[in-house]
N, C-alpha and C. Protein backbone atom coordinates (compact mmCIF):
# COMPACT_ATOMS: atom_id res chain seq x y z
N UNK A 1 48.84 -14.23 -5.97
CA UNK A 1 47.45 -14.57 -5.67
C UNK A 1 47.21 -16.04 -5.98
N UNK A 2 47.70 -16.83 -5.29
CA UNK A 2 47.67 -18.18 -5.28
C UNK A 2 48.71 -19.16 -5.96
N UNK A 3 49.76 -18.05 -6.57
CA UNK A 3 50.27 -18.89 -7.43
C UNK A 3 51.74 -19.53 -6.79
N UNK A 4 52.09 -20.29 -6.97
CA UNK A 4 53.18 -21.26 -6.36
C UNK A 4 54.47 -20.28 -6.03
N UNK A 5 55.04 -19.81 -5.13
CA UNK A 5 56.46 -19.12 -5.72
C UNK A 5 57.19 -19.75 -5.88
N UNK A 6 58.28 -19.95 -7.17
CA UNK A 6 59.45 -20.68 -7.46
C UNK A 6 61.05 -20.32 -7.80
N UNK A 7 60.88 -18.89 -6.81
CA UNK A 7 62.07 -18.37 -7.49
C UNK A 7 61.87 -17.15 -7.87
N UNK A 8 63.13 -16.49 -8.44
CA UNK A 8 63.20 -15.68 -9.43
C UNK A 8 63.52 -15.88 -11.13
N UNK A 9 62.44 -15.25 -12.17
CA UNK A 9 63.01 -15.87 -13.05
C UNK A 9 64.21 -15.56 -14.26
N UNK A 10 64.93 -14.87 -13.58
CA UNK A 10 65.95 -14.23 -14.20
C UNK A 10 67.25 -14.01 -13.00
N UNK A 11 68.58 -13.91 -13.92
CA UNK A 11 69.68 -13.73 -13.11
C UNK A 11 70.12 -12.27 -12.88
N UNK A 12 70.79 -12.06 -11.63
CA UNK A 12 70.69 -10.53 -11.21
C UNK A 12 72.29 -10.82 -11.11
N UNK A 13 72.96 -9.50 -11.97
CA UNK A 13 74.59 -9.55 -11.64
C UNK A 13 74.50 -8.21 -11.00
N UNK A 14 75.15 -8.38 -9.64
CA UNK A 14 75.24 -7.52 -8.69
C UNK A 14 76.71 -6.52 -8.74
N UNK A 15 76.49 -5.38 -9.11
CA UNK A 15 77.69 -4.38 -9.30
C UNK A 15 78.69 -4.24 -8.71
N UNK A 16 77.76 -3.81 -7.32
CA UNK A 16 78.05 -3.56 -6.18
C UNK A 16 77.39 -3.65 -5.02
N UNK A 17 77.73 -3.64 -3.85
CA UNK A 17 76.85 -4.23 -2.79
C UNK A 17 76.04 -2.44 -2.04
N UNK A 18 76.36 -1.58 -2.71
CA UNK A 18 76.24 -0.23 -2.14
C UNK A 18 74.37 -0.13 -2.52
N UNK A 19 73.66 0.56 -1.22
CA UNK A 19 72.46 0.31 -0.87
C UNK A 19 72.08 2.13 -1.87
N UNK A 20 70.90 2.04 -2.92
CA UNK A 20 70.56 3.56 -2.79
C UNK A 20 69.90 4.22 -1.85
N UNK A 21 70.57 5.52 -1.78
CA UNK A 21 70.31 6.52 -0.93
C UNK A 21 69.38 7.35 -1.74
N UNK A 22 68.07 7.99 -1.19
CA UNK A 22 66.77 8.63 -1.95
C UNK A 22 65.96 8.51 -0.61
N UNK A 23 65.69 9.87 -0.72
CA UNK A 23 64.35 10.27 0.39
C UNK A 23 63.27 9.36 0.30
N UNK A 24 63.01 8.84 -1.12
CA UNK A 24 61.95 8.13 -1.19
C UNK A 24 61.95 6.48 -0.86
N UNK A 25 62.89 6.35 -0.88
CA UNK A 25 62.84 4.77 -0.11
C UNK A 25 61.73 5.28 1.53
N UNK A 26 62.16 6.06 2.25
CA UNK A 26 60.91 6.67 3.39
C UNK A 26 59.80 6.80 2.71
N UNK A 27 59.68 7.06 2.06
CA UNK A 27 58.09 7.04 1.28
C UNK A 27 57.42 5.84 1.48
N UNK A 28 58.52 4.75 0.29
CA UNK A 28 57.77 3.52 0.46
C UNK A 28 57.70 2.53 1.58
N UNK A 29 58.83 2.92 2.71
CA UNK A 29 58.27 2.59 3.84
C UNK A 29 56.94 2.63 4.30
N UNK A 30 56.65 3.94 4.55
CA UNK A 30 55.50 4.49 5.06
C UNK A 30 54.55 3.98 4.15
N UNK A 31 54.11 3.75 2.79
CA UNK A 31 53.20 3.60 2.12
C UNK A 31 53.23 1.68 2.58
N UNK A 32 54.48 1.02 2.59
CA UNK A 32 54.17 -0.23 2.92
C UNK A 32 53.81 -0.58 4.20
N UNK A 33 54.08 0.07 5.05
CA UNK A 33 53.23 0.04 6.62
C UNK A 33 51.89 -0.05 6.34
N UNK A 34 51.32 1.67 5.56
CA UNK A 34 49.95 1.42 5.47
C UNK A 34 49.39 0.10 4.93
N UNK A 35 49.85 0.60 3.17
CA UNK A 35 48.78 -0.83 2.71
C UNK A 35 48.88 -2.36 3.15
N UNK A 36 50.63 -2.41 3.99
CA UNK A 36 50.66 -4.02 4.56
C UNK A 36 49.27 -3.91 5.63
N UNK A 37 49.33 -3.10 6.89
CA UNK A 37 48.15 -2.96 7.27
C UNK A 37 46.82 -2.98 6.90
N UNK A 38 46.56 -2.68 5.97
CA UNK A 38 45.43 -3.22 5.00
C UNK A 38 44.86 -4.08 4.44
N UNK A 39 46.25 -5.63 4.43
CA UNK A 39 46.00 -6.32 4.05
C UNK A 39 46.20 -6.35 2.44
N UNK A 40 46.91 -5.61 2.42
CA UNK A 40 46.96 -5.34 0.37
C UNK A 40 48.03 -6.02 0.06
N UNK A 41 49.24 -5.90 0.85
CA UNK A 41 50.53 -6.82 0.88
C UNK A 41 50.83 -8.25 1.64
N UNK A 42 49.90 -9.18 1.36
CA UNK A 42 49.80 -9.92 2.37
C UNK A 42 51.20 -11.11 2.01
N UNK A 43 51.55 -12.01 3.65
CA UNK A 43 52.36 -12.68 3.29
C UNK A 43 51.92 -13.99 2.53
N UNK A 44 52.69 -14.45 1.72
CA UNK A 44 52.59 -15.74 0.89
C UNK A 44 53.84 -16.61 1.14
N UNK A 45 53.41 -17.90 0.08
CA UNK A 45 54.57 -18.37 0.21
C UNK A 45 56.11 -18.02 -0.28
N UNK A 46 57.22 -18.01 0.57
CA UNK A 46 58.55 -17.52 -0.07
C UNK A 46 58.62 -16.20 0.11
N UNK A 47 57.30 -15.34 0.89
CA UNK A 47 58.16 -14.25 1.45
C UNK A 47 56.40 -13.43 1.71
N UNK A 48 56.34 -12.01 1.29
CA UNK A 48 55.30 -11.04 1.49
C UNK A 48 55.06 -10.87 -0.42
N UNK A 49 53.44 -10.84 -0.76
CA UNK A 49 53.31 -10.37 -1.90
C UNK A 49 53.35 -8.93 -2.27
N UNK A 50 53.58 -8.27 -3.61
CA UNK A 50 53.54 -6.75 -3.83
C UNK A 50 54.94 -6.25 -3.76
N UNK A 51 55.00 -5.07 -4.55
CA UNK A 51 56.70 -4.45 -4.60
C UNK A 51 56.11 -2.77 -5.13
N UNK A 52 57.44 -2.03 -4.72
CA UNK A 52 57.20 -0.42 -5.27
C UNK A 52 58.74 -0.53 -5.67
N UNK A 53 57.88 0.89 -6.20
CA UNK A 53 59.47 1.26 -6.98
C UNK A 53 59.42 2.68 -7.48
N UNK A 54 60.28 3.26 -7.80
CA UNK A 54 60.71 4.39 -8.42
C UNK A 54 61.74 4.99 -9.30
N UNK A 55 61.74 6.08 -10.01
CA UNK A 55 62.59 6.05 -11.07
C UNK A 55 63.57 6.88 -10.54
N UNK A 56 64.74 6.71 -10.63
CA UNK A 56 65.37 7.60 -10.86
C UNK A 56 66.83 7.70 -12.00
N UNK A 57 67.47 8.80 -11.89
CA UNK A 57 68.68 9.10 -12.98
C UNK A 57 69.54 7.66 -13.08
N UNK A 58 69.85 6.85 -12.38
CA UNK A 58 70.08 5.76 -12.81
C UNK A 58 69.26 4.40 -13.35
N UNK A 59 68.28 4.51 -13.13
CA UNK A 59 67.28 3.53 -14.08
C UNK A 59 65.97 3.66 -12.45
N UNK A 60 65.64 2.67 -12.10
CA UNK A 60 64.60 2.53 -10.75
C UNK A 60 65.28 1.84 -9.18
N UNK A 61 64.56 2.21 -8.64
CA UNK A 61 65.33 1.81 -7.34
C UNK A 61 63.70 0.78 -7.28
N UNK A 62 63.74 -0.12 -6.34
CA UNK A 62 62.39 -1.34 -6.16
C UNK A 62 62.83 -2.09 -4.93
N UNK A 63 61.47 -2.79 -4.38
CA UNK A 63 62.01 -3.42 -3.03
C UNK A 63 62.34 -4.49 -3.64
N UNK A 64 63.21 -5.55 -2.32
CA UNK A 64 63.70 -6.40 -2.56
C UNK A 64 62.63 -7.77 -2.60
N UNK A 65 62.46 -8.93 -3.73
CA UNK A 65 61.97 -9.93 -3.79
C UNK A 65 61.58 -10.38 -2.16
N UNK A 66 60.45 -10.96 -1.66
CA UNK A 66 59.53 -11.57 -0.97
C UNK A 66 59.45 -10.52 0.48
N UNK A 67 60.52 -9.46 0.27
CA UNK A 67 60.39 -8.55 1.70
C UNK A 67 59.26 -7.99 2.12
N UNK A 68 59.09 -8.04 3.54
CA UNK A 68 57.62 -7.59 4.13
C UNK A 68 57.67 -6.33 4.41
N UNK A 69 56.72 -5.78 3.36
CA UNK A 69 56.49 -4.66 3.24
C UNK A 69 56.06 -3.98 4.56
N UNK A 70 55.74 -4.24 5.59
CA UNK A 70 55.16 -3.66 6.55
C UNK A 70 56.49 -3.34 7.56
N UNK A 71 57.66 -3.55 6.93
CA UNK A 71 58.94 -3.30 8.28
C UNK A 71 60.17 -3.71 7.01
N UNK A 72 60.00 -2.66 6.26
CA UNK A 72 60.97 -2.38 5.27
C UNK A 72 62.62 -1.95 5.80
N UNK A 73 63.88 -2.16 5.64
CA UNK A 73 64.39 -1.59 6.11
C UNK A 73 65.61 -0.77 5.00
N UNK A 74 66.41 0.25 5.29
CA UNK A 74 67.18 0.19 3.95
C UNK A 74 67.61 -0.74 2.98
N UNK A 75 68.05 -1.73 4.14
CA UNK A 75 68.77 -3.07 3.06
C UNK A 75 67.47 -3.97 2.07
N UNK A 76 66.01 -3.66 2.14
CA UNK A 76 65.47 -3.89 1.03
C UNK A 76 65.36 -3.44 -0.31
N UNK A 77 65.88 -2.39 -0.37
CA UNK A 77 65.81 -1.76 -1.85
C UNK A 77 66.90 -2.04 -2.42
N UNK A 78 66.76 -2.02 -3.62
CA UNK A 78 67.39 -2.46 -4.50
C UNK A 78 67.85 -1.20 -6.05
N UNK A 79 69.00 -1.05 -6.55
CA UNK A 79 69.11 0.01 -7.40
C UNK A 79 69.15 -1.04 -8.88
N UNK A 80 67.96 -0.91 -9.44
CA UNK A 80 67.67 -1.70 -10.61
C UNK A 80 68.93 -0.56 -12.08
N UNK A 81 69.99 -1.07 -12.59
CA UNK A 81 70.49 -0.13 -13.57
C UNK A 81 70.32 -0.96 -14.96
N UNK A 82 69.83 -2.30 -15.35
CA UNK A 82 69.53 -2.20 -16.66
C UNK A 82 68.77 -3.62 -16.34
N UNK A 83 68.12 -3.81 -17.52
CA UNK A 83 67.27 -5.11 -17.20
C UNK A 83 67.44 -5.63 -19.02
N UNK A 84 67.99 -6.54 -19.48
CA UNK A 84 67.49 -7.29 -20.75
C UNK A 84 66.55 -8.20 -20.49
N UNK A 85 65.53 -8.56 -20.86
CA UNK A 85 64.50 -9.37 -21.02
C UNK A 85 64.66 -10.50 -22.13
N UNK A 86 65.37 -10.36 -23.21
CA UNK A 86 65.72 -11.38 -23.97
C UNK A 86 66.65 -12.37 -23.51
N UNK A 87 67.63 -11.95 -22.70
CA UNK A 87 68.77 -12.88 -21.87
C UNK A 87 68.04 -13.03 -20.52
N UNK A 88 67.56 -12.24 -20.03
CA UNK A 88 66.86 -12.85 -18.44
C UNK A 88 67.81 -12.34 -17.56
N UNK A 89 68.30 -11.47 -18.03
CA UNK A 89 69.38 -10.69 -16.77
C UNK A 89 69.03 -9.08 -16.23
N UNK A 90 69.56 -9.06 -15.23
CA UNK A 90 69.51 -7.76 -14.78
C UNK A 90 70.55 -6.94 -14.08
N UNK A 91 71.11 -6.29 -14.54
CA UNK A 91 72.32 -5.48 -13.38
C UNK A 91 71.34 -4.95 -12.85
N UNK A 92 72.26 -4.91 -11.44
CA UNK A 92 71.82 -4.27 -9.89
C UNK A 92 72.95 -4.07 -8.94
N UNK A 93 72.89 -2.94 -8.29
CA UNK A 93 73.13 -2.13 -6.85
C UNK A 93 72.71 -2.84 -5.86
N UNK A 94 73.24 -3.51 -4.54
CA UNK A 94 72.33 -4.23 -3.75
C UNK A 94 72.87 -5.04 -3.01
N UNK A 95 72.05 -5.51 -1.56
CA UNK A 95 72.34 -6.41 -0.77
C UNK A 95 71.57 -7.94 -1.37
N UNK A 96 70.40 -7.59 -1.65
CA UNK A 96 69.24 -8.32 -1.77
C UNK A 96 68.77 -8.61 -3.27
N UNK A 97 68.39 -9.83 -4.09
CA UNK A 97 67.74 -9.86 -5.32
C UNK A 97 66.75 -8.67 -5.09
N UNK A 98 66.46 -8.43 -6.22
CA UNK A 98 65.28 -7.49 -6.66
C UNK A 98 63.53 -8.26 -6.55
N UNK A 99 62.61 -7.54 -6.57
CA UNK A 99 61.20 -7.97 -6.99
C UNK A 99 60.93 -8.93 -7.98
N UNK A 100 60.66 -10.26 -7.50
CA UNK A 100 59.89 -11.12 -9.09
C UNK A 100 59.79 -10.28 -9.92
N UNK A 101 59.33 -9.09 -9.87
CA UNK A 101 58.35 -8.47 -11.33
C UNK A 101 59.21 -7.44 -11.77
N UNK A 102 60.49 -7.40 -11.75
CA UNK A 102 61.42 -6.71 -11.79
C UNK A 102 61.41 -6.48 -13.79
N UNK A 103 60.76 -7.21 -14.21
CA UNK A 103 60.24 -6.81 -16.15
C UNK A 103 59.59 -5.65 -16.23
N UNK A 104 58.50 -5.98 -14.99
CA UNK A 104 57.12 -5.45 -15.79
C UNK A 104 57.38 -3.72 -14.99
N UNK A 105 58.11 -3.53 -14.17
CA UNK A 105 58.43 -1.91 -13.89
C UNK A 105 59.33 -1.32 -14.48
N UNK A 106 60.23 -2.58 -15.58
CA UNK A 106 61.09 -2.19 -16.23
C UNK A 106 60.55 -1.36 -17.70
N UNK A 107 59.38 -2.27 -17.97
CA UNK A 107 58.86 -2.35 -19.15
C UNK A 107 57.84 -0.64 -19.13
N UNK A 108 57.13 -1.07 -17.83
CA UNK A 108 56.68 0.51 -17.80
C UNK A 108 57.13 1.94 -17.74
N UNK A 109 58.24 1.58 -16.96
CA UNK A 109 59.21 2.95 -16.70
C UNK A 109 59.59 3.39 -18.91
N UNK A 110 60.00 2.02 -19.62
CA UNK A 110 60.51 2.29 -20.39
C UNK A 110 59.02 2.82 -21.36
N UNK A 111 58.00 2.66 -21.49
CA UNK A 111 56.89 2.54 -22.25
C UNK A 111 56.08 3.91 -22.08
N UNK A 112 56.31 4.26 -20.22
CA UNK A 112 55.85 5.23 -20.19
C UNK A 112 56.29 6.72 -19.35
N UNK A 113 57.13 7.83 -19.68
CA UNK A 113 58.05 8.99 -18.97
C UNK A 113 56.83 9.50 -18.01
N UNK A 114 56.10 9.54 -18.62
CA UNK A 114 55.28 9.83 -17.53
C UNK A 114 55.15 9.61 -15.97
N UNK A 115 55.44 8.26 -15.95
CA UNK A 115 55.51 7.44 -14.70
C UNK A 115 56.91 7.30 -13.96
N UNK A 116 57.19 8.17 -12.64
CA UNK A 116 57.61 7.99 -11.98
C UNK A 116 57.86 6.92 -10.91
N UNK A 117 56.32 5.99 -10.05
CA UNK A 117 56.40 5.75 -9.26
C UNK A 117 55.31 4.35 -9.62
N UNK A 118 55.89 3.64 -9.01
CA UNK A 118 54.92 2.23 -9.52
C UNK A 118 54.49 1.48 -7.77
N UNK A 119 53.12 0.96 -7.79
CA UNK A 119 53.42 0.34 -6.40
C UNK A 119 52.08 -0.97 -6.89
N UNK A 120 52.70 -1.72 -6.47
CA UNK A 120 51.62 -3.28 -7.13
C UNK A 120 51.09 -3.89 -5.34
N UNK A 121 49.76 -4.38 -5.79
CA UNK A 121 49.36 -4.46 -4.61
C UNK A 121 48.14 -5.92 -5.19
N UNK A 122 48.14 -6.77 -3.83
CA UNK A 122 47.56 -7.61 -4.23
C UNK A 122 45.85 -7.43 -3.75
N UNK A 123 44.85 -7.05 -4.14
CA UNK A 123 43.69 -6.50 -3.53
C UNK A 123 42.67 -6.57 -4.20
N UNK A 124 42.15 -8.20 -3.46
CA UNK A 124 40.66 -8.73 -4.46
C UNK A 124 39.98 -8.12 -4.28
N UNK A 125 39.67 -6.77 -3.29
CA UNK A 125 38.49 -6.03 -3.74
C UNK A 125 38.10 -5.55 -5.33
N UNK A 126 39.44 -5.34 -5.83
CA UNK A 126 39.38 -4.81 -6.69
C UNK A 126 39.68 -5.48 -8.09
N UNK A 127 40.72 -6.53 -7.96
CA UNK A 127 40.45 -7.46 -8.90
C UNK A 127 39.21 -8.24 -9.64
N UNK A 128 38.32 -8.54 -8.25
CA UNK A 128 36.69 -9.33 -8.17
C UNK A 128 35.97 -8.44 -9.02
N UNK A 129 35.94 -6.82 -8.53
CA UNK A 129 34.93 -5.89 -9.47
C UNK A 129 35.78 -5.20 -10.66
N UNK A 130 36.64 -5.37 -10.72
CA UNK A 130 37.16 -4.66 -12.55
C UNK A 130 36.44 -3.79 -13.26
N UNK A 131 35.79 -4.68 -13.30
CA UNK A 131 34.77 -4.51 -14.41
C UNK A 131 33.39 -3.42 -14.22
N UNK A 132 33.31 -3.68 -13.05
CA UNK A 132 32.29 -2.40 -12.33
C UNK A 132 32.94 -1.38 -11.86
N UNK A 133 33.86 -0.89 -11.67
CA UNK A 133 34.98 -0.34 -11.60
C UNK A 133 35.61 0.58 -12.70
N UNK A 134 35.39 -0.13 -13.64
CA UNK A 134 36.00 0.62 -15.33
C UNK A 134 37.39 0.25 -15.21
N UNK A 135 38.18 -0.62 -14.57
CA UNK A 135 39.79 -0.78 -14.28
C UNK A 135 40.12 -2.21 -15.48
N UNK A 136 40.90 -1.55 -16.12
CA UNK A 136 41.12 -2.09 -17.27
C UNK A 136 42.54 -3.33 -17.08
N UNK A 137 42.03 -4.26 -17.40
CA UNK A 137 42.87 -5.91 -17.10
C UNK A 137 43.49 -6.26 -18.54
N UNK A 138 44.90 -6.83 -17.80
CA UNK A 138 45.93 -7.84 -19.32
C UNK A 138 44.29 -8.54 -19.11
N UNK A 139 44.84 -8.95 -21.01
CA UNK A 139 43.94 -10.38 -21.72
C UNK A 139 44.05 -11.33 -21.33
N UNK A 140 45.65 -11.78 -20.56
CA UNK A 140 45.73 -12.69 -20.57
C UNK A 140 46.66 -13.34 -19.41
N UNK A 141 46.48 -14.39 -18.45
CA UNK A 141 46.96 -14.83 -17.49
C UNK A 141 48.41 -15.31 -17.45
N UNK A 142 49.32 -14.95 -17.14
CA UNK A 142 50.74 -15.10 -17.28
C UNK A 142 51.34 -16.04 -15.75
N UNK A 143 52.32 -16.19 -16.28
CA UNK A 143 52.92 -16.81 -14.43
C UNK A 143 53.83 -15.76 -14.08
N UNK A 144 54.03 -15.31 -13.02
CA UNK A 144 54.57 -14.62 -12.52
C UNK A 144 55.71 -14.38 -12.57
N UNK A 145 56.61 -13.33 -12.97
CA UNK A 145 57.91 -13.17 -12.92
C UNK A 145 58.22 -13.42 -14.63
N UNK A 146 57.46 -13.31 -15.56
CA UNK A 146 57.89 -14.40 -16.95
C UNK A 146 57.98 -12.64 -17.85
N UNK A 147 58.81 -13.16 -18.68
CA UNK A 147 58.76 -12.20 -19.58
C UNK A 147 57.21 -11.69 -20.35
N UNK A 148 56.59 -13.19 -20.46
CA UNK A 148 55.20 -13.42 -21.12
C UNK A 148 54.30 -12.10 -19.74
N UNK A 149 54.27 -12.30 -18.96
CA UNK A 149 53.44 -11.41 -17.85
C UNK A 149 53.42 -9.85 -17.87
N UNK A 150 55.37 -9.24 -18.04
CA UNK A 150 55.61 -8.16 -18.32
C UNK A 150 55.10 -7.47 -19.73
N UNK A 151 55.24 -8.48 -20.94
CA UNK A 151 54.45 -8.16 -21.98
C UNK A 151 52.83 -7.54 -22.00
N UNK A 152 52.49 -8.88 -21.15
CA UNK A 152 51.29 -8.48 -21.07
C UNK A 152 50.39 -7.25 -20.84
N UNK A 153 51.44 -6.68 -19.39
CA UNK A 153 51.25 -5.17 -19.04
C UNK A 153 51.53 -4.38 -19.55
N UNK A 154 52.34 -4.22 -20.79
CA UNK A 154 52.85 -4.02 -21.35
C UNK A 154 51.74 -3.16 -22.73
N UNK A 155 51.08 -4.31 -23.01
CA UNK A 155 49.80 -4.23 -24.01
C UNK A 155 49.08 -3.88 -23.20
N UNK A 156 48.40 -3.78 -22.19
CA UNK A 156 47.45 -2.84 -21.18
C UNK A 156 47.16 -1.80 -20.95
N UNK A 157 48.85 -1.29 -20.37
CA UNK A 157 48.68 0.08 -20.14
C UNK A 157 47.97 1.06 -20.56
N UNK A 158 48.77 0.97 -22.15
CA UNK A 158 48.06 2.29 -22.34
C UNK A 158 48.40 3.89 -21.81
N UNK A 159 47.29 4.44 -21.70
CA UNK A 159 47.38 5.83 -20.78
C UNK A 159 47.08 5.63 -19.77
N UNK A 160 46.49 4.20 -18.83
CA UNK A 160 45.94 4.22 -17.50
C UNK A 160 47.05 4.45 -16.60
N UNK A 161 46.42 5.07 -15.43
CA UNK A 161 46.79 4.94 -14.34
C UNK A 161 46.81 3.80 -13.26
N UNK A 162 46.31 2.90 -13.63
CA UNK A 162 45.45 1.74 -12.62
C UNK A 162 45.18 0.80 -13.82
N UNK A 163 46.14 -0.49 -13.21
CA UNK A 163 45.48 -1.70 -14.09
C UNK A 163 45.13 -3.06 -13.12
N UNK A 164 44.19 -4.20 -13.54
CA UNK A 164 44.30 -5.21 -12.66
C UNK A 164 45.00 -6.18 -13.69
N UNK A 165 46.21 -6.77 -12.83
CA UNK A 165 47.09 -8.05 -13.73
C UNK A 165 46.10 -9.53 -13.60
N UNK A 166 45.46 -10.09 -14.33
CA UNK A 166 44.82 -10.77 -14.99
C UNK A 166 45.62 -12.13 -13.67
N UNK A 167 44.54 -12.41 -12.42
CA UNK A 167 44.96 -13.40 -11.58
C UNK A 167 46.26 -13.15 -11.05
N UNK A 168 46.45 -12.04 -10.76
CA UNK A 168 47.71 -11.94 -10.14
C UNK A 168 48.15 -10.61 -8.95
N UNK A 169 47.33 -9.53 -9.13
CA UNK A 169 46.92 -8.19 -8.75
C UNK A 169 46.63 -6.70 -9.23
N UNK A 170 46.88 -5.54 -8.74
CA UNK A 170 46.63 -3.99 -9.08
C UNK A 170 47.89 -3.81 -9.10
N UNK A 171 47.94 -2.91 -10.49
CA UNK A 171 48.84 -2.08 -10.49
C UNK A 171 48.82 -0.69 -10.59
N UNK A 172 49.14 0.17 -9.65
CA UNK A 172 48.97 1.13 -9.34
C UNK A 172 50.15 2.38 -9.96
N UNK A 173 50.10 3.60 -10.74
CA UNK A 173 50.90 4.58 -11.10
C UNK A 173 51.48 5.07 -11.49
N UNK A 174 52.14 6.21 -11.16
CA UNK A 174 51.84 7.71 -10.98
C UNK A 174 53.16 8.08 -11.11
N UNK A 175 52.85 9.85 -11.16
CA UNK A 175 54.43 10.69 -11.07
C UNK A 175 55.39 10.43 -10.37
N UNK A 176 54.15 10.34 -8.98
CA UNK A 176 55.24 10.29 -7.89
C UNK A 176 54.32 9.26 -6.88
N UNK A 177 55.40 8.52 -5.39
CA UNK A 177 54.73 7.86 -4.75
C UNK A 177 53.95 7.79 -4.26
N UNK A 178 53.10 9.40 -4.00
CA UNK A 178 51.89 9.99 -3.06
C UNK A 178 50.44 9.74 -4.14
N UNK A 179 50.94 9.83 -4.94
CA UNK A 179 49.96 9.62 -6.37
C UNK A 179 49.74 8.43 -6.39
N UNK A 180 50.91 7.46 -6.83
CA UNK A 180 50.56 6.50 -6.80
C UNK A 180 49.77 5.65 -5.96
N UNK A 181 50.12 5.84 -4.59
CA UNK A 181 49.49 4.84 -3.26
C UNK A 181 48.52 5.71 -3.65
N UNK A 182 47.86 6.97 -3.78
CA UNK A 182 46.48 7.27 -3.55
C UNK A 182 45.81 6.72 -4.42
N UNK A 183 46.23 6.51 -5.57
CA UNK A 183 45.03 5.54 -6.44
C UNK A 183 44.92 4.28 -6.28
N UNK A 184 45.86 3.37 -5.26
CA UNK A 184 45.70 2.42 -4.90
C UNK A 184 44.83 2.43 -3.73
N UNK A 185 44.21 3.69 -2.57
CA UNK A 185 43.78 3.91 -1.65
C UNK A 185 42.18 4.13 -2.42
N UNK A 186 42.20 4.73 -3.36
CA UNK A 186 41.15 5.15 -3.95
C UNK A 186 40.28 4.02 -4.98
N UNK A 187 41.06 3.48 -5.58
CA UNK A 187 40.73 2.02 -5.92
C UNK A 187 40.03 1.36 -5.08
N UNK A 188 40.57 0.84 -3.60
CA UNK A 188 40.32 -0.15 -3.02
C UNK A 188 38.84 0.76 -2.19
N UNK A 189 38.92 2.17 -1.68
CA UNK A 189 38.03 2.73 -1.19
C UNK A 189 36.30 2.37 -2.54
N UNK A 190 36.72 2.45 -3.25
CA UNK A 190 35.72 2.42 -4.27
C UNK A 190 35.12 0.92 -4.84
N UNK A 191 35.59 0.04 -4.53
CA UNK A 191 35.65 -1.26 -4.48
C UNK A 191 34.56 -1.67 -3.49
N UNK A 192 35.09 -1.34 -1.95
CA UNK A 192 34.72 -1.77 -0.47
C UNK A 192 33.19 -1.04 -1.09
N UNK A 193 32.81 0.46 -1.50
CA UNK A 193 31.67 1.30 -1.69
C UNK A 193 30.57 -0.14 -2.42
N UNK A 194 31.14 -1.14 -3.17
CA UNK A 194 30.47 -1.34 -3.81
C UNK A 194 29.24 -2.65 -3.18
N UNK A 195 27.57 -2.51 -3.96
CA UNK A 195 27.14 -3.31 -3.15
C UNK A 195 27.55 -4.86 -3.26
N UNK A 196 27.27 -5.81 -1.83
CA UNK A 196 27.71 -7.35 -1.84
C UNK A 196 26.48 -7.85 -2.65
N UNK A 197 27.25 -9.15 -3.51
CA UNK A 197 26.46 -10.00 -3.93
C UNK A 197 25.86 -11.05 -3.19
């Protein structure tokens, strides 16, 4: 949401070049058609903003850094299998680097079992009203991709389902991917409800 892209800020050692296979990569197709259509994933500089992801028995599978969500294809996903945050590295499965924010789904998957399915979306409807809203925001403005940012969400969470990243976007979820995009559908539906200033 305005902020410069410069990269990724961490190094990705690639295992193997083998793509994961999961029904749900079709999921997040389909969910990135919609909300790209919406305007929730819009393009920026250095590629399309927003990423999903999901957990599975090997750590999360996530799309690939700046890919346009609206015409996803297998070779965007990415099989995330460990992430250190103190070194800035990440093993990965893959054709493609992983998501800038490849911390902060790390950080949640690890913070919270609950959560299956993560999908971040950039959507000032809902950023602008927060606060009328009851959608609970980091304290504090981070740059993107930084360990400092993943922290942040980190201290947020909580038990929510739905957070707004402090100048940067929504983060949306859930068990699973149908959950998740719906509270991102339901968010933004409840937002648009609200009156203009």
């Amino acid at each position: 949401m305005g902020e410069k892209y410069e990269g990724r800020k961490f190094r990705t050692s690639f295992q193997t070049k083998e793509l994961p296979e999961d029904t749900r990569t079709a999921e997040i197709m389909e969910w990135g058609t919609k909300l790209h259509g919406m305007g929730l994933l819009p393009a920026e500089s250095g590629g399309h903003a927003g990423n999903m992801s999901f957990r599975n028995n090997k750590g999360f599978v996530i799309t690939a850094g700046g890919a346009n969500k609206g015409r996803l294809t297998p070779r965007n996903f990415v099989q995330v299998l460990s992430c250190n945050i103190d070194t800035g590295k990440v093993e990965a499965e893959g054709e493609l680097e992983p998501s800038s924010e490849t911390f902060i789904h790390y950080l949640i998957y690890r913070e919270r079992p609950d959560i299956n399915a993560i999908i971040h979306v950039h959507d000032s409807a809902v950023t602008e009203n927060h606060e009328k809203l009851g959608v609970k925001t980091t304290r504090k403005k981070e740059p993107y991709g930084t360990p400092e940012l993943a922290y942040e969400v980190q201290k947020a969470i909580g038990h929510e389902r739905c957070i707004v990243v402090k100048g940067h976007g929504v983060i949306s979820m859930g068990k699973s991917l149908w959950e998740a995009g719906r509270i991102v559908l339901t968010r933004h539906g409840d937002a648009e409800k609200l009156p203009k200033e």
